[in-house]
C-alpha atoms as a PDB file:
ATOM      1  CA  UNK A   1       3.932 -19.441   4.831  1.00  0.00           C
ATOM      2  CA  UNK A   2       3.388 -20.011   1.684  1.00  0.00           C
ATOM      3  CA  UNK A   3       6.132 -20.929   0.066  1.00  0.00           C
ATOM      4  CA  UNK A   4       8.633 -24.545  -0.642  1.00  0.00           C
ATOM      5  CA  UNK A   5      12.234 -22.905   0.700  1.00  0.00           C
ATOM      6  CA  UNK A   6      14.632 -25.264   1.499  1.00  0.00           C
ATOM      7  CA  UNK A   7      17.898 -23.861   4.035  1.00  0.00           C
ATOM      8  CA  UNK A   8      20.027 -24.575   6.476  1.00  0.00           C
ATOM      9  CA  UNK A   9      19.966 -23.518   9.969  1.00  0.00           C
ATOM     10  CA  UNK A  10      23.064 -24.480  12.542  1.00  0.00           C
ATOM     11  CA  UNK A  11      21.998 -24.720  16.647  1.00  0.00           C
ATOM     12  CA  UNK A  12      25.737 -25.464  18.335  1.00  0.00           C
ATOM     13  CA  UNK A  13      26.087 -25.653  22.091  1.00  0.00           C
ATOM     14  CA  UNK A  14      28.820 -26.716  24.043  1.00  0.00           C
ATOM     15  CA  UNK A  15      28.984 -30.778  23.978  1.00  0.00           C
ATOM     16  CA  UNK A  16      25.954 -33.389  23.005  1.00  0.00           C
ATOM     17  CA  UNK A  17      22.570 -31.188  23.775  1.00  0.00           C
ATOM     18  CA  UNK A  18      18.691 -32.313  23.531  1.00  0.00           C
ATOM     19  CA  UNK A  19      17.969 -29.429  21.102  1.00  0.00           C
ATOM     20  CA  UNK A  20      15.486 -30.335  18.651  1.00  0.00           C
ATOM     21  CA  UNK A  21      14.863 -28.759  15.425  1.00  0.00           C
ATOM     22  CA  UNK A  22      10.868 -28.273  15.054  1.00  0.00           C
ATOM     23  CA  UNK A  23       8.895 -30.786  13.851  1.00  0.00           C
ATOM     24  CA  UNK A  24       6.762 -30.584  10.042  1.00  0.00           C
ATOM     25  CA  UNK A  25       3.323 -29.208  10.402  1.00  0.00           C
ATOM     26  CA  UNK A  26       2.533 -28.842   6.371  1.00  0.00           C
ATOM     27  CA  UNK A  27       2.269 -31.084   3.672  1.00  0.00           C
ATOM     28  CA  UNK A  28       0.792 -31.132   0.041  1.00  0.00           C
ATOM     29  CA  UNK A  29      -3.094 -31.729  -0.305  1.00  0.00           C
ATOM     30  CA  UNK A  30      -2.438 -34.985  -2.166  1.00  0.00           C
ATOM     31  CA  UNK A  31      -0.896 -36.292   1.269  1.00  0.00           C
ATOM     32  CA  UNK A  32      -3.846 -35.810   3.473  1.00  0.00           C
ATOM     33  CA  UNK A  33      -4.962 -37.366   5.742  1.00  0.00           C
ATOM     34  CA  UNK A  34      -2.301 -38.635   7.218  1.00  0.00           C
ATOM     35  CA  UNK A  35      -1.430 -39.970  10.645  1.00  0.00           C
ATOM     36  CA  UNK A  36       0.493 -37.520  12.114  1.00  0.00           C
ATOM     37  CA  UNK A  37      -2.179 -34.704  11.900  1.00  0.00           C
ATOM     38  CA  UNK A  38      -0.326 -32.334   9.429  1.00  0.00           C
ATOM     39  CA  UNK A  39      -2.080 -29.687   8.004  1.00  0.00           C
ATOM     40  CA  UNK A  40      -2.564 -28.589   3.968  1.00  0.00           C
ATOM     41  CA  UNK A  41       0.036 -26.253   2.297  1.00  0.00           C
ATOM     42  CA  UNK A  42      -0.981 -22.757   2.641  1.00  0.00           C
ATOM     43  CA  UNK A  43      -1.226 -21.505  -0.996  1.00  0.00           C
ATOM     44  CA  UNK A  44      -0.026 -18.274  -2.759  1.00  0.00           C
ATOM     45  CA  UNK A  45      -3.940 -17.937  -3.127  1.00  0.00           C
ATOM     46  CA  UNK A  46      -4.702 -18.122  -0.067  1.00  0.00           C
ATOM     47  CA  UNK A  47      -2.334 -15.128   1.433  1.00  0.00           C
ATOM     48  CA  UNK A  48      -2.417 -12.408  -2.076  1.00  0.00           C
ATOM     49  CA  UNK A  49      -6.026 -12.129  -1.434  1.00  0.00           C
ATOM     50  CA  UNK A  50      -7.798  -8.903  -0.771  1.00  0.00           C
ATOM     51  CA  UNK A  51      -5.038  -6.219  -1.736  1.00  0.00           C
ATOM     52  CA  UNK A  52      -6.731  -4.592  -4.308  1.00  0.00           C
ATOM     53  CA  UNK A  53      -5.280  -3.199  -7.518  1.00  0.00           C
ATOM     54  CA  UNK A  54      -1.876  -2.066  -6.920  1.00  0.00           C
ATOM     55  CA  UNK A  55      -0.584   1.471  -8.124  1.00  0.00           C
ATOM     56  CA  UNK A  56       0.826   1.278 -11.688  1.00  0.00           C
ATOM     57  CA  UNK A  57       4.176   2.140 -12.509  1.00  0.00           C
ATOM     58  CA  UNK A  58       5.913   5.698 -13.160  1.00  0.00           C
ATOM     59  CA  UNK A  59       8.385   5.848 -15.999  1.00  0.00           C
ATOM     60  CA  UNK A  60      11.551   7.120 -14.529  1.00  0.00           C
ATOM     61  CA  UNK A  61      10.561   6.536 -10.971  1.00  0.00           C
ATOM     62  CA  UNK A  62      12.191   3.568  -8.977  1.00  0.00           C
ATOM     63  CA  UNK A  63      11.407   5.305  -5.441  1.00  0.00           C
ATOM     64  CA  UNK A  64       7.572   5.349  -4.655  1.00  0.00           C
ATOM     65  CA  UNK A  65       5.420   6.984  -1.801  1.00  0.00           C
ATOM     66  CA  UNK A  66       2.902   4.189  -1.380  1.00  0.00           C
ATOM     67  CA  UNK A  67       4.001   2.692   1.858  1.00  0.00           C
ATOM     68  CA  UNK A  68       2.568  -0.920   1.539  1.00  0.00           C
ATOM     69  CA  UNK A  69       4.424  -1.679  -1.744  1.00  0.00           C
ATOM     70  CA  UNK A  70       1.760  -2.863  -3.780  1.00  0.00           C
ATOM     71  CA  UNK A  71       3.185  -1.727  -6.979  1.00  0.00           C
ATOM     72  CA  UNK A  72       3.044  -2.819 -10.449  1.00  0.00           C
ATOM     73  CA  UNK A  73       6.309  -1.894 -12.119  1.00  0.00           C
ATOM     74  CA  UNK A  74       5.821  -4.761 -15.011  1.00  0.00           C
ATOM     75  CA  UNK A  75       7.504  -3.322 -18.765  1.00  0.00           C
ATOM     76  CA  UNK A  76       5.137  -3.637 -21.139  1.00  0.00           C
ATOM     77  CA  UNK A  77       6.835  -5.993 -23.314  1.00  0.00           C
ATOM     78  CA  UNK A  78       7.140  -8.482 -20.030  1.00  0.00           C
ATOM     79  CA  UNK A  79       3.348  -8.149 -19.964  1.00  0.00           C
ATOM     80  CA  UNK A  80       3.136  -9.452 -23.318  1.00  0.00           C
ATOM     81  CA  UNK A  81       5.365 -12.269 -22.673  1.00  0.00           C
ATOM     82  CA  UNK A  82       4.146 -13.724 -19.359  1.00  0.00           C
ATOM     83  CA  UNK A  83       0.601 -13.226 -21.438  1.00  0.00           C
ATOM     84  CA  UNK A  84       1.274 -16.489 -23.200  1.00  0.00           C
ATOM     85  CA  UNK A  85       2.269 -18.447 -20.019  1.00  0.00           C
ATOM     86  CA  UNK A  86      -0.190 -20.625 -17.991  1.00  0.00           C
ATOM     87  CA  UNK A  87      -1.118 -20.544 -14.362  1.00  0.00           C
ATOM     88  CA  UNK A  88       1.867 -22.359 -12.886  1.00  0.00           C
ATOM     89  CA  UNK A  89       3.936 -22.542 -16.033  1.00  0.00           C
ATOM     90  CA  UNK A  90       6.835 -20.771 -17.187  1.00  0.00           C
ATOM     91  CA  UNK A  91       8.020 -18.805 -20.473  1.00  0.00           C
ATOM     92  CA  UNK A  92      10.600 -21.445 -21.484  1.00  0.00           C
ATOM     93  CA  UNK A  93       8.324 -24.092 -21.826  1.00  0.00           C
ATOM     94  CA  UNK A  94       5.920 -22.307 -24.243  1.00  0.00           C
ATOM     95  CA  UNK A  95       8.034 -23.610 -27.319  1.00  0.00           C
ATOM     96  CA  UNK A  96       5.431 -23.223 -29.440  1.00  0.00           C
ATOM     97  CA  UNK A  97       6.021 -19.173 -28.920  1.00  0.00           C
ATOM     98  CA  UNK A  98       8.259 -17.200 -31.326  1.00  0.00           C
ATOM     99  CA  UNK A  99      11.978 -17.361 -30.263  1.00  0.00           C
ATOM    100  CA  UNK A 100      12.273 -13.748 -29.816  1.00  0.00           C
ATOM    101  CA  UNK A 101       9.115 -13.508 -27.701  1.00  0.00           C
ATOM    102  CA  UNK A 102      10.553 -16.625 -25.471  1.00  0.00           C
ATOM    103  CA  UNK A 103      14.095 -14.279 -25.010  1.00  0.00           C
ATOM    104  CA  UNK A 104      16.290 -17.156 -26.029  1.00  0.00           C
ATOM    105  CA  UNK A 105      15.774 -19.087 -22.516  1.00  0.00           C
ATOM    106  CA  UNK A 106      16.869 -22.579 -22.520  1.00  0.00           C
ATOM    107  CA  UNK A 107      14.539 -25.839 -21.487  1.00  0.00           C
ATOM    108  CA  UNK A 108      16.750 -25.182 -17.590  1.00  0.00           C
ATOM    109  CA  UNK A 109      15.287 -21.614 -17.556  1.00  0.00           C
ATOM    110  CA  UNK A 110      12.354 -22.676 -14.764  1.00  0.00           C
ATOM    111  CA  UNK A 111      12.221 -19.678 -13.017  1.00  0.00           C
ATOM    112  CA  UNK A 112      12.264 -16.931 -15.595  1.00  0.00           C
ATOM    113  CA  UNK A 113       8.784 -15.589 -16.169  1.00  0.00           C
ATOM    114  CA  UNK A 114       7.538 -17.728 -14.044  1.00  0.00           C
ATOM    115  CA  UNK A 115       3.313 -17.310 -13.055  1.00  0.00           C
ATOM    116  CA  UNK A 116       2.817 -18.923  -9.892  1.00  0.00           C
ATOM    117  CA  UNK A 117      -0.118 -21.508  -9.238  1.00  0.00           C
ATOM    118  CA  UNK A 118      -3.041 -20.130  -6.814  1.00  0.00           C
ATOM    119  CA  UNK A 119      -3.305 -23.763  -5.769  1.00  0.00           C
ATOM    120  CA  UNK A 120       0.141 -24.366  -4.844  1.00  0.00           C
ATOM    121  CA  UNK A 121       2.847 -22.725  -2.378  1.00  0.00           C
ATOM    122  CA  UNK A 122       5.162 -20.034  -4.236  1.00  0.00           C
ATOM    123  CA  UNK A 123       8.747 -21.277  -5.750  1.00  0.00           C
ATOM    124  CA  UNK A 124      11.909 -20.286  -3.674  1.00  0.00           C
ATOM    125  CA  UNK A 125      11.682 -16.169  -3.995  1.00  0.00           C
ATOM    126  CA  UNK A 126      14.766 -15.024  -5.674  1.00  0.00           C
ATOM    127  CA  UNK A 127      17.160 -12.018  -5.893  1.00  0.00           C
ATOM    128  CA  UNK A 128      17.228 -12.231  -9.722  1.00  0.00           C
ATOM    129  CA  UNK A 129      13.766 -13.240 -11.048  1.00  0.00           C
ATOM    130  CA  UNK A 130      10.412 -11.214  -9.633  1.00  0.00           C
ATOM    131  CA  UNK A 131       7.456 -14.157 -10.214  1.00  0.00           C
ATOM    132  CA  UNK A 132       4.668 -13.638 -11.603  1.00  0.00           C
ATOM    133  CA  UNK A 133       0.812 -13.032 -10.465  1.00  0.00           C
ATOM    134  CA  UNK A 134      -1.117 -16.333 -10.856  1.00  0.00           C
ATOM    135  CA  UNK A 135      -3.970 -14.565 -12.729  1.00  0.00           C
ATOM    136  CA  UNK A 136      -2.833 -11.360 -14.023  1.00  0.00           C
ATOM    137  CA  UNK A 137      -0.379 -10.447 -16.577  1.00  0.00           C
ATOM    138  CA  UNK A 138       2.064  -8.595 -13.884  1.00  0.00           C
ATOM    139  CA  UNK A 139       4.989  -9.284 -11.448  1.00  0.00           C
ATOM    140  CA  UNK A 140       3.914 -10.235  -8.021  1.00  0.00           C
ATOM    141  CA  UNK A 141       4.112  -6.472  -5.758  1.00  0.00           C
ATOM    142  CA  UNK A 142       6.724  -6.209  -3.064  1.00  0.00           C
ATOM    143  CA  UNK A 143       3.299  -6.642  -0.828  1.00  0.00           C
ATOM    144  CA  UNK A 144       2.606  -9.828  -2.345  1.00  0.00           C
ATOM    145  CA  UNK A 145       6.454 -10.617  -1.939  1.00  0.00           C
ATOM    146  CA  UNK A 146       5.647  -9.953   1.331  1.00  0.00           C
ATOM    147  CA  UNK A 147       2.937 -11.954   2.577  1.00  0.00           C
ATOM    148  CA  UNK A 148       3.957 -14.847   0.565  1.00  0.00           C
ATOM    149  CA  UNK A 149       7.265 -14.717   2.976  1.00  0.00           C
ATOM    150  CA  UNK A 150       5.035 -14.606   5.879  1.00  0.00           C
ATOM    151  CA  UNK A 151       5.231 -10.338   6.916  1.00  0.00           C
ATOM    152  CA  UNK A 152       2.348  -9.022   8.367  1.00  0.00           C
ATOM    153  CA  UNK A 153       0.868  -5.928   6.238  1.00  0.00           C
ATOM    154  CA  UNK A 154       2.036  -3.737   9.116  1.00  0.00           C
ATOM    155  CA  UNK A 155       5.670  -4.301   8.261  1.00  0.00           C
ATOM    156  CA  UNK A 156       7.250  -1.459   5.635  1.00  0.00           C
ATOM    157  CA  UNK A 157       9.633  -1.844   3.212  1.00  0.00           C
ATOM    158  CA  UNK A 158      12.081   1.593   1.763  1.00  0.00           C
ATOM    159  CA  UNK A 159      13.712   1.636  -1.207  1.00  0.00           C
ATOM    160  CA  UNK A 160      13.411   1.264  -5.092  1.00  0.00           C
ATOM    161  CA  UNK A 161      11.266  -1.317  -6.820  1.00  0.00           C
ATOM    162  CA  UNK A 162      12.882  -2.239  -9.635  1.00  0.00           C
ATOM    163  CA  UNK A 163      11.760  -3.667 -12.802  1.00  0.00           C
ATOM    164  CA  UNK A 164      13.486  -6.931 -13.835  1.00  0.00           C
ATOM    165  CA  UNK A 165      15.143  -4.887 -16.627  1.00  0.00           C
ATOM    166  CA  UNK A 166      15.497  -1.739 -14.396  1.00  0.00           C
ATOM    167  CA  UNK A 167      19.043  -1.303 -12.085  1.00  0.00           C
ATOM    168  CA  UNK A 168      19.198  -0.009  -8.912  1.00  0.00           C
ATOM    169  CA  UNK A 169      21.880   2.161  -6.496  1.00  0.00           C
ATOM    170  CA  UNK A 170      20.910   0.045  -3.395  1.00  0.00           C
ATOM    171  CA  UNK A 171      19.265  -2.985  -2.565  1.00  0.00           C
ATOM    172  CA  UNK A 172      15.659  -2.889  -3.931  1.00  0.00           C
ATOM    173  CA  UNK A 173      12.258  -3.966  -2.324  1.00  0.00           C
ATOM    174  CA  UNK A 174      11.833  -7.536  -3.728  1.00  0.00           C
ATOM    175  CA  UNK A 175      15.496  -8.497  -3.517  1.00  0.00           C
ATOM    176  CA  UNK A 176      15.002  -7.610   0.689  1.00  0.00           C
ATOM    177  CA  UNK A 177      12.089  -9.760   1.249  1.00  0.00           C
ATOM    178  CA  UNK A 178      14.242 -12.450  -0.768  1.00  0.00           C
ATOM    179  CA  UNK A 179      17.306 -11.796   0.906  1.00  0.00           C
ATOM    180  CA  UNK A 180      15.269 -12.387   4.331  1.00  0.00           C
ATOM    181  CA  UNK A 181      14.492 -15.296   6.667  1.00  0.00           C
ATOM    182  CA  UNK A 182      10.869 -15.865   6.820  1.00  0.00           C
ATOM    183  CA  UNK A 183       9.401 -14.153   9.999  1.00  0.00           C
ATOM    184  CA  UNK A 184       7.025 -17.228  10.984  1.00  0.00           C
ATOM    185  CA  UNK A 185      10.190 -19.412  10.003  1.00  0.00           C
ATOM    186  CA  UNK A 186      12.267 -17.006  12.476  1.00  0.00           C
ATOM    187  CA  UNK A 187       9.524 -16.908  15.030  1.00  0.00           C
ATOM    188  CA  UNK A 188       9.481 -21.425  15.596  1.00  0.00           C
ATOM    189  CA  UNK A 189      13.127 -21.475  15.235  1.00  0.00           C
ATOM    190  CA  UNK A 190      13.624 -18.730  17.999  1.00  0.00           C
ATOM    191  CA  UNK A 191      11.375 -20.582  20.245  1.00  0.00           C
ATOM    192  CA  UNK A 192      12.910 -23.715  20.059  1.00  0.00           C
ATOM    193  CA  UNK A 193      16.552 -22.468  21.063  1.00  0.00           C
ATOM    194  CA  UNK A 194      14.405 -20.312  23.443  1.00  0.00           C
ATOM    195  CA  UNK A 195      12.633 -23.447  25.012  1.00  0.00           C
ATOM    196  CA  UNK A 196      15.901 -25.111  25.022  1.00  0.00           C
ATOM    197  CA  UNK A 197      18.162 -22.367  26.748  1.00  0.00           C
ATOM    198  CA  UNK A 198      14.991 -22.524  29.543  1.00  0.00           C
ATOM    199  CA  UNK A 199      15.466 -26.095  29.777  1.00  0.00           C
ATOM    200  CA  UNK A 200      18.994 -25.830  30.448  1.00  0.00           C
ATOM    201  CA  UNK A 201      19.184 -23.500  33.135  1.00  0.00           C
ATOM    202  CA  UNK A 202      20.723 -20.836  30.490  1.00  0.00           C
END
């Protein structure tokens, strides 16, 4: 999974218990190699490969019939912003930009029109901001929400995409893949409290 998420997970059982929260597997390329066999980061590069060019947006239209998400619903005037942002930069930090093309953000304002780096894992996803496509002027899809999170391309989403200007009645597409734990995350931390109940006679 690519992507640098830091949470919280609770495991209680009845008095002092050998459960054991699963071990690190990843670490950044700059720590390798390293004695206790971990792998590279994956990077947002290597999982938004291969989805082709996503359907374009429909004024007026927040509910869309393509089932695998990959839809561009970027305003036009966000194109021309995140246009003058590096790979793996953010709009804030282009202070050499107009003020009224940077939107009045402040120095703190990190994660606003933020493009992603192919190279790296993918920032926390958020409710609020929709990041940006390393390479192309354009919000990352739902899809590429998606497989950044860890879904398989046989999971659907319903529901709206909204633009980052747009609002929605109900919850929209990016905001559930945010809102979500991780499946592969899910998945370890299942089989550990799995392995554990087995181990306990449970």
């Amino acid at each position: 999974m690519p992507q640098l998420r830091d949470r919280v997970f609770v495991v209680a059982t009845r008095g002092v218990n050998g459960f054991e929260f699963p071990a690190q597997t990843h670490t950044p390329q700059e720590n390798l190699p390293n004695l206790f066999g971990h792998l590279p980061y994956v990077t947002v590069g290597d999982v938004i490969t291969g989805l082709g060019e996503p359907a374009p947006k429909i004024k007026g239209v927040t509910v869309y019939d393509r089932e695998d998400g990959h839809v561009d619903v970027t305003p036009p005037r966000d194109k021309e912003r995140i246009a003058q942002v590096p790979e793996g930069s953010y709009l804030a930090a282009q202070t050499h930009l107009d003020k009224e093309l940077r939107c009045n953000l402040q120095p703190k304002d990190t994660t606003k029109y933020l493009r992603l780096n192919r190279r790296k894992p993918s920032n926390t996803l958020r409710c609020g901001e929709i990041f940006y496509h390393p390479t192309e002027d354009r919000y990352l899809t739902p899809r590429e929400y998606m497989r950044i999170h860890g879904y398989e391309d046989d999971y659907k989403l319903f529901g709206p995409i909204r633009s980052r200007t747009g609002t929605v009645k109900n919850l929209d597409q990016h905001r559930q893949v945010a809102n979500s734990v991780p499946p592969p995350l899910a998945y370890v931390m299942g089989e550990g409290i799995r392995r554990y109940l087995h181990e306990q006679n449970i």
